[in-house]
C-alpha atoms as a PDB file:
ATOM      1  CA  UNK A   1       4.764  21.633  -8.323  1.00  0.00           C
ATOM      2  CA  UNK A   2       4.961  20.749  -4.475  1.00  0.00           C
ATOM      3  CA  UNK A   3       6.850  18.064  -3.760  1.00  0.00           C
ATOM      4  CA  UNK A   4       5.142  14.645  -4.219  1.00  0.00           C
ATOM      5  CA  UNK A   5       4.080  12.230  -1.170  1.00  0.00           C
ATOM      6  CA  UNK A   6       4.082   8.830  -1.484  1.00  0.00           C
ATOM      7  CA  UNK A   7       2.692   6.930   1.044  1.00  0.00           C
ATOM      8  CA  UNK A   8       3.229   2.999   1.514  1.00  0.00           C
ATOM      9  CA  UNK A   9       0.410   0.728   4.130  1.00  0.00           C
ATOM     10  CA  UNK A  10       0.609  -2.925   4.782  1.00  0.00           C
ATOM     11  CA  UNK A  11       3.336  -5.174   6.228  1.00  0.00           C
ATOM     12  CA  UNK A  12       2.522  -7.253   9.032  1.00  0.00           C
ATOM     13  CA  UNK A  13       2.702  -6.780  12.770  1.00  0.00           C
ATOM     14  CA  UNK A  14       6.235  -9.038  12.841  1.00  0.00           C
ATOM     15  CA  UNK A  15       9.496  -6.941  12.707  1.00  0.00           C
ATOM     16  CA  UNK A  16      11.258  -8.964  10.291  1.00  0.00           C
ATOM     17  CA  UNK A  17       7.785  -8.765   7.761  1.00  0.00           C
ATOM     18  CA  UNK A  18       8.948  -9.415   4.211  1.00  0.00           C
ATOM     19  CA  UNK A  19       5.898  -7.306   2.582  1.00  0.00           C
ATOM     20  CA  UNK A  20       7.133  -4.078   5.427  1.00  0.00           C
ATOM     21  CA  UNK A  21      11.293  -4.536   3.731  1.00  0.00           C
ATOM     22  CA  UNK A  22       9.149  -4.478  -0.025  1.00  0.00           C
ATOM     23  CA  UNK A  23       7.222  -1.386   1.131  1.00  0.00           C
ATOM     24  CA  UNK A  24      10.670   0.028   2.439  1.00  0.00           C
ATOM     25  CA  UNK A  25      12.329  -0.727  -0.929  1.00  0.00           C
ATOM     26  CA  UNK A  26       9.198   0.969  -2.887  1.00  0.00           C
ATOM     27  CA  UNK A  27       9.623   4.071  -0.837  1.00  0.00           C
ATOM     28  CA  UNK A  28      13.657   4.391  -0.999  1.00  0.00           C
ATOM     29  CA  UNK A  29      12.932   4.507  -4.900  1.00  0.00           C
ATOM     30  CA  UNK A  30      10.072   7.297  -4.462  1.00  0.00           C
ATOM     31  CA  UNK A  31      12.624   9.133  -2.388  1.00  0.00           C
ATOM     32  CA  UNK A  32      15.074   8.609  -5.524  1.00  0.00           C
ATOM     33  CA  UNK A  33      12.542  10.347  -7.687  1.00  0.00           C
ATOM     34  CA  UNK A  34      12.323  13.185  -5.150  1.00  0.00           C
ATOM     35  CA  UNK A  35       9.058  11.868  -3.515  1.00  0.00           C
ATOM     36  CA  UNK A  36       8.607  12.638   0.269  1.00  0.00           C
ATOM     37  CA  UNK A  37       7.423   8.874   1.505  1.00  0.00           C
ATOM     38  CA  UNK A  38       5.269   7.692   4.705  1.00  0.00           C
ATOM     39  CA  UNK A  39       5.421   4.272   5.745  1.00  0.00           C
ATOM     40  CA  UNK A  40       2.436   2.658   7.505  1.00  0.00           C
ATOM     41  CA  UNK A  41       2.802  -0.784   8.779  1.00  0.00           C
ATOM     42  CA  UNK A  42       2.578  -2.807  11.466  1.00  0.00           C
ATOM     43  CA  UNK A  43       1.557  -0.395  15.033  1.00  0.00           C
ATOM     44  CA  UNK A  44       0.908   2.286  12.510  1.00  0.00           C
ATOM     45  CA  UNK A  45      -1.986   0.174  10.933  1.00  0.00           C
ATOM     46  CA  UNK A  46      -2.802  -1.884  13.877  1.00  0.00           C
ATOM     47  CA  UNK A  47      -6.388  -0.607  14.439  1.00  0.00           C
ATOM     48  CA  UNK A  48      -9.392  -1.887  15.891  1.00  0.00           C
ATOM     49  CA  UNK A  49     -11.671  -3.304  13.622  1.00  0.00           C
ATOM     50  CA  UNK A  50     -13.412  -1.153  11.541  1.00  0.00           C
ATOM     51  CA  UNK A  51     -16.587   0.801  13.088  1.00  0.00           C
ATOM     52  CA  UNK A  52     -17.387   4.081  12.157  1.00  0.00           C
ATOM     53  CA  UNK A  53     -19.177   5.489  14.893  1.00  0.00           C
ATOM     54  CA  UNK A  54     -16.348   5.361  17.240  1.00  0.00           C
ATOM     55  CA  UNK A  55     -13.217   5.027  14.819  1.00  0.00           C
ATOM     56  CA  UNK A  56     -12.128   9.212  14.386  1.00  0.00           C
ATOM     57  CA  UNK A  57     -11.864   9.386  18.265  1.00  0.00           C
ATOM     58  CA  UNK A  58      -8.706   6.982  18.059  1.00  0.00           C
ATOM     59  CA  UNK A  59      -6.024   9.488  17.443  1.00  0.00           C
ATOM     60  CA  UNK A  60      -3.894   6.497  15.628  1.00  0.00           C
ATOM     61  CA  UNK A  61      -6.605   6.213  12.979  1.00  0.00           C
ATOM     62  CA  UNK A  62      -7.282  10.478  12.695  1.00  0.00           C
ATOM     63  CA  UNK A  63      -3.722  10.273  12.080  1.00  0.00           C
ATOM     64  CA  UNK A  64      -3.745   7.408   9.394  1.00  0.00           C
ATOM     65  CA  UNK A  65      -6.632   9.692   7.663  1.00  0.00           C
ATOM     66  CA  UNK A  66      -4.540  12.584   7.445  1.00  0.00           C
ATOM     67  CA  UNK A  67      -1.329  11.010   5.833  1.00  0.00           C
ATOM     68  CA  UNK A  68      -3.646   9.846   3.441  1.00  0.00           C
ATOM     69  CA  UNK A  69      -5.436  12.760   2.631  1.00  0.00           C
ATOM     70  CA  UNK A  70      -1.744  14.371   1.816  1.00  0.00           C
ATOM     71  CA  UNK A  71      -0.979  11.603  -0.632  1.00  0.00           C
ATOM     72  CA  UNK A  72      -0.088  12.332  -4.017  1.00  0.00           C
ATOM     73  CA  UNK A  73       0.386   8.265  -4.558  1.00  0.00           C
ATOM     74  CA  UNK A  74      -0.084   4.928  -2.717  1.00  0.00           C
ATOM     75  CA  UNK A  75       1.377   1.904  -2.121  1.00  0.00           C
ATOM     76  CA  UNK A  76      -0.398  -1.064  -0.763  1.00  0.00           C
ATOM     77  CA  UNK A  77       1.381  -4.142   0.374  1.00  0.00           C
ATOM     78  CA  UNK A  78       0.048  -7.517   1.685  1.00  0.00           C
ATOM     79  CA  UNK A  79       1.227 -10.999   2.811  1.00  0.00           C
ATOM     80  CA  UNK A  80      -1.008 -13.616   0.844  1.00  0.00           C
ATOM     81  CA  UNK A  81      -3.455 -15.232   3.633  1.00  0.00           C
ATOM     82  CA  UNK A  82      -4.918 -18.043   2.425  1.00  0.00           C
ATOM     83  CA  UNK A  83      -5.085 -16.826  -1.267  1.00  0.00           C
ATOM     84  CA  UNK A  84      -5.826 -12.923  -0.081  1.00  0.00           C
ATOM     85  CA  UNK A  85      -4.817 -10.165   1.793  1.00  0.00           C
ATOM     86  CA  UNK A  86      -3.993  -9.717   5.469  1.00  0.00           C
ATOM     87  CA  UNK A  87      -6.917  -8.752   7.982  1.00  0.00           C
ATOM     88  CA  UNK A  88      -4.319  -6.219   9.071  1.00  0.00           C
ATOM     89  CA  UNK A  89      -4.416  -4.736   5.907  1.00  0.00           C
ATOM     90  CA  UNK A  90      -7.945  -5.290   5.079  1.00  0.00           C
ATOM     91  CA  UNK A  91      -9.012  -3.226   8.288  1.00  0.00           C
ATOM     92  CA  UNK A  92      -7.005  -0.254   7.593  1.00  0.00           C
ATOM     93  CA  UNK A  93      -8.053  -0.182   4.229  1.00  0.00           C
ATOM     94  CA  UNK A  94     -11.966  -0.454   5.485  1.00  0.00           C
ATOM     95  CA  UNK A  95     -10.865   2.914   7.520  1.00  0.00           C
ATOM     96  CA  UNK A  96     -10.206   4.665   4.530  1.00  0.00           C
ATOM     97  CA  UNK A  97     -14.252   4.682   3.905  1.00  0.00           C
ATOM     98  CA  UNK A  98     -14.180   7.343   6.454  1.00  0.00           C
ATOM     99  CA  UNK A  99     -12.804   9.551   3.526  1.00  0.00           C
ATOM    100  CA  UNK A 100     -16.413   9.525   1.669  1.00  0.00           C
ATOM    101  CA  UNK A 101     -17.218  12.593   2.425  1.00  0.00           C
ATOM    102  CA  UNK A 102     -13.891  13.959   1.273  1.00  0.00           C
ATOM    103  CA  UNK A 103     -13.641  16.638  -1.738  1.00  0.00           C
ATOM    104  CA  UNK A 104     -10.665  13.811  -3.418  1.00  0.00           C
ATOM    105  CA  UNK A 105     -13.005  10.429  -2.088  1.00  0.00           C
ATOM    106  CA  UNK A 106     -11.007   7.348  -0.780  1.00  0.00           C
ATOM    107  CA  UNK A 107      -8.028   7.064  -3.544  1.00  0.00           C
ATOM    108  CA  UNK A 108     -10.061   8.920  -6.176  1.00  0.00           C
ATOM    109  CA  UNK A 109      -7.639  10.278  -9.111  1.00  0.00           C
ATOM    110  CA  UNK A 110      -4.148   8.780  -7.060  1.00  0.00           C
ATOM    111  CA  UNK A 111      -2.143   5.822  -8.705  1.00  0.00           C
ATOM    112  CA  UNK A 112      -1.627   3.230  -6.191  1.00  0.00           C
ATOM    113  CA  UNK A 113       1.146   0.487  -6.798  1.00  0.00           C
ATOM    114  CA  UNK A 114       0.186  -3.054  -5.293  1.00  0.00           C
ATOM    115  CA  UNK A 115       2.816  -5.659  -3.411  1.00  0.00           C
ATOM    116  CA  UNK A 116       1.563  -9.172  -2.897  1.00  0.00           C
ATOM    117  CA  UNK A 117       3.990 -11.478  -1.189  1.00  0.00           C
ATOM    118  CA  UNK A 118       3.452 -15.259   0.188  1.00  0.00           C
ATOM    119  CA  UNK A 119       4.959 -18.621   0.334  1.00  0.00           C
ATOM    120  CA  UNK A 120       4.130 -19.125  -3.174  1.00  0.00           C
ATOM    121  CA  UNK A 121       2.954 -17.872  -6.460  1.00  0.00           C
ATOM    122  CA  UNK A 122      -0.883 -19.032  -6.243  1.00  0.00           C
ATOM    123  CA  UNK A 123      -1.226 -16.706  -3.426  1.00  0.00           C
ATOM    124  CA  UNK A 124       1.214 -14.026  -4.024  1.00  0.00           C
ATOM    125  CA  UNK A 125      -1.247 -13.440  -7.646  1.00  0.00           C
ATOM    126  CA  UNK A 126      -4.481 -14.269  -5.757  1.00  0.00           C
ATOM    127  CA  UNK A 127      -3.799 -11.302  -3.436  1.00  0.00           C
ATOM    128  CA  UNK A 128      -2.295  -9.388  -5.887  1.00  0.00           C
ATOM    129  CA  UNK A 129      -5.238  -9.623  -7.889  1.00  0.00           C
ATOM    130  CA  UNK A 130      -7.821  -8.664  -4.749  1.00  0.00           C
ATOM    131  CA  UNK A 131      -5.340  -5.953  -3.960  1.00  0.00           C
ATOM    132  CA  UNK A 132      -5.779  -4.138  -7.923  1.00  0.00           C
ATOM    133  CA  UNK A 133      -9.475  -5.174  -7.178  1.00  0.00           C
ATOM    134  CA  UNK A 134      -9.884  -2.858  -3.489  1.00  0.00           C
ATOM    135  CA  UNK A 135      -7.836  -0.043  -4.998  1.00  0.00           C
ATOM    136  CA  UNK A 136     -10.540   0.042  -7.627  1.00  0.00           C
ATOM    137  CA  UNK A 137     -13.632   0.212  -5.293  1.00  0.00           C
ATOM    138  CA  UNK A 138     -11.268   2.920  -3.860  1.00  0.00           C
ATOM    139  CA  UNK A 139     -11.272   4.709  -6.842  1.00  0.00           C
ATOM    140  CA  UNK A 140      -7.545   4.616  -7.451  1.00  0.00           C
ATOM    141  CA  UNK A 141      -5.382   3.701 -10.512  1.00  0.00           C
ATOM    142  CA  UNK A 142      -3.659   0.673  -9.878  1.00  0.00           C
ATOM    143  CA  UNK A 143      -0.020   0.555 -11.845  1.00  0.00           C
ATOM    144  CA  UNK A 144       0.072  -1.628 -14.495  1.00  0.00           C
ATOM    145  CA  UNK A 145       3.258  -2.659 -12.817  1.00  0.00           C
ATOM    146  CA  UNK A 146       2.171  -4.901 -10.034  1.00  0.00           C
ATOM    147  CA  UNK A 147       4.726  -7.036  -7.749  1.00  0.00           C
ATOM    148  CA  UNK A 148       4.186 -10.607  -6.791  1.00  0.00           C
ATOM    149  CA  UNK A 149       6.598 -12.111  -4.691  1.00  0.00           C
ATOM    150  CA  UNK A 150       6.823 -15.619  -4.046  1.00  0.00           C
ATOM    151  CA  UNK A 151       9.250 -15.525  -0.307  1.00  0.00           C
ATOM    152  CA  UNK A 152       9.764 -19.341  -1.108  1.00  0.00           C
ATOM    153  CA  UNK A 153      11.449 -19.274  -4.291  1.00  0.00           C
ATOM    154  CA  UNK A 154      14.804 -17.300  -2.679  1.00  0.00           C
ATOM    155  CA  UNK A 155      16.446 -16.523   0.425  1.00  0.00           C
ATOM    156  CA  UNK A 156      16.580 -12.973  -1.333  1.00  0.00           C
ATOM    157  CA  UNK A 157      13.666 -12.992  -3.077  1.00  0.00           C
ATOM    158  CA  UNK A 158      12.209  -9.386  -1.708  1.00  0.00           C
ATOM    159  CA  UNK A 159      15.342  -8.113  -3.044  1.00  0.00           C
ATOM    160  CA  UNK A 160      15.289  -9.756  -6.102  1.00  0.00           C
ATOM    161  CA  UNK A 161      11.921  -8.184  -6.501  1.00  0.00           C
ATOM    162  CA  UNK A 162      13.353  -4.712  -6.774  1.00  0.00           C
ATOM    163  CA  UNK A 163      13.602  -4.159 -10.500  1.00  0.00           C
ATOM    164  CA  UNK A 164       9.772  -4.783 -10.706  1.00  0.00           C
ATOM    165  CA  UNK A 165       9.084  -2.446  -7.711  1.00  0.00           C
ATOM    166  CA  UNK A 166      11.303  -0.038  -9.691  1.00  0.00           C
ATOM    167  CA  UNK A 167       9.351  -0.066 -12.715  1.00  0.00           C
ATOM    168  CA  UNK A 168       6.365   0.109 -10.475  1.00  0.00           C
ATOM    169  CA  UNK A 169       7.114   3.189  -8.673  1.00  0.00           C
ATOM    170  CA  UNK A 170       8.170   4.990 -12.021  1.00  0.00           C
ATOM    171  CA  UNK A 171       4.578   4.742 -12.936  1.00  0.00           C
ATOM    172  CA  UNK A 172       3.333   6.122  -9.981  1.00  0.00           C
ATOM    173  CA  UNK A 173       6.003   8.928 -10.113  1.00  0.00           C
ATOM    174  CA  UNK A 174       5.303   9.333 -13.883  1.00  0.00           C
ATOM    175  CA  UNK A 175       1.259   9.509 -13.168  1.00  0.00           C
ATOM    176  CA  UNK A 176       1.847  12.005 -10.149  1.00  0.00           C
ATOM    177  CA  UNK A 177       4.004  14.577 -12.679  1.00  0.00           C
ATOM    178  CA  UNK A 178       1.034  14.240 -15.049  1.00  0.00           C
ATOM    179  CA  UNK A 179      -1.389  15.926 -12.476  1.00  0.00           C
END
């Protein structure tokens, strides 16, 4: 079995994004379990919006595409905007309908762990909950493992979060060595 790639999109476009240091933590465990990772966030995902007629000439977004066609598993991460994910993430995620025509559509078939984080719980769920929902319309398996952080509740609280990412990322890891 080739070695599995995990890829992680989401963050913000701040350096110091608390949803990018999750993403980071969620890959650093793939790499544990001998995943190769990819980290998308911020520049990486910073796309125009979403238009299909023009979007393949951008070599950014051709490039987005391809790490995505090489995933084995995905990770999607979001700060909670007003009760739901970021327009950052949103628009990358509308790129992926480029994939239709794909032989694996979108996500079809992948497992795809979801990170919500916010300045509370009722948005950190709320997102968290949109998040499982777009990963379905994508056709992937969202974890049962899903992490909500609330960014409020610690000075640390990302890190605190790592157990659950943990357990998270075993299911992905455990779903890819089932294929």
């Amino acid at each position: 079995m080739k070695q599995p790639h995990i890829v992680a999109i989401g963050g913000t476009l701040r350096a110091s994004s608390g949803t990018a240091r999750a993403l980071e933590i969620a890959l650093a465990q793939a790499e544990s379990h001998g995943a190769r990772t990819t980290l998308l966030t911020g520049a990486a995902i910073d796309f125009p919006n979403y238009e299909p007629e023009s979007a393949l000439e951008n070599p950014v977004i051709a490039a987005f595409l391809a790490t995505l066609r090489d995933a084995d598993g995905i990770v999607i991460g979001s700060p909670g905007y007003h009760g739901t994910l970021s327009g950052l993430v949103k628009n990358a995620l509308d790129h992926v309908e480029l994939m239709r025509g794909d032989e694996r559509v979108y996500f079809d078939g992948l497992p795809v762990g979801i990170i919500a984080t916010a300045a509370g719980w009722q948005a950190a769920v709320a997102t968290l909950g949109t998040l499982r929902t777009v990963a379905h319309a994508l056709r992937g398996w969202p974890t049962p493992m899903g992490v909500a952080i609330n960014t409020l509740a610690s000075a640390n609280a990302i890190l605190e979060a790592e157990p659950q990412i943990a357990t998270m990322v075993r299911q992905i890891m455990g779903f890819v060595g089932r294929g």
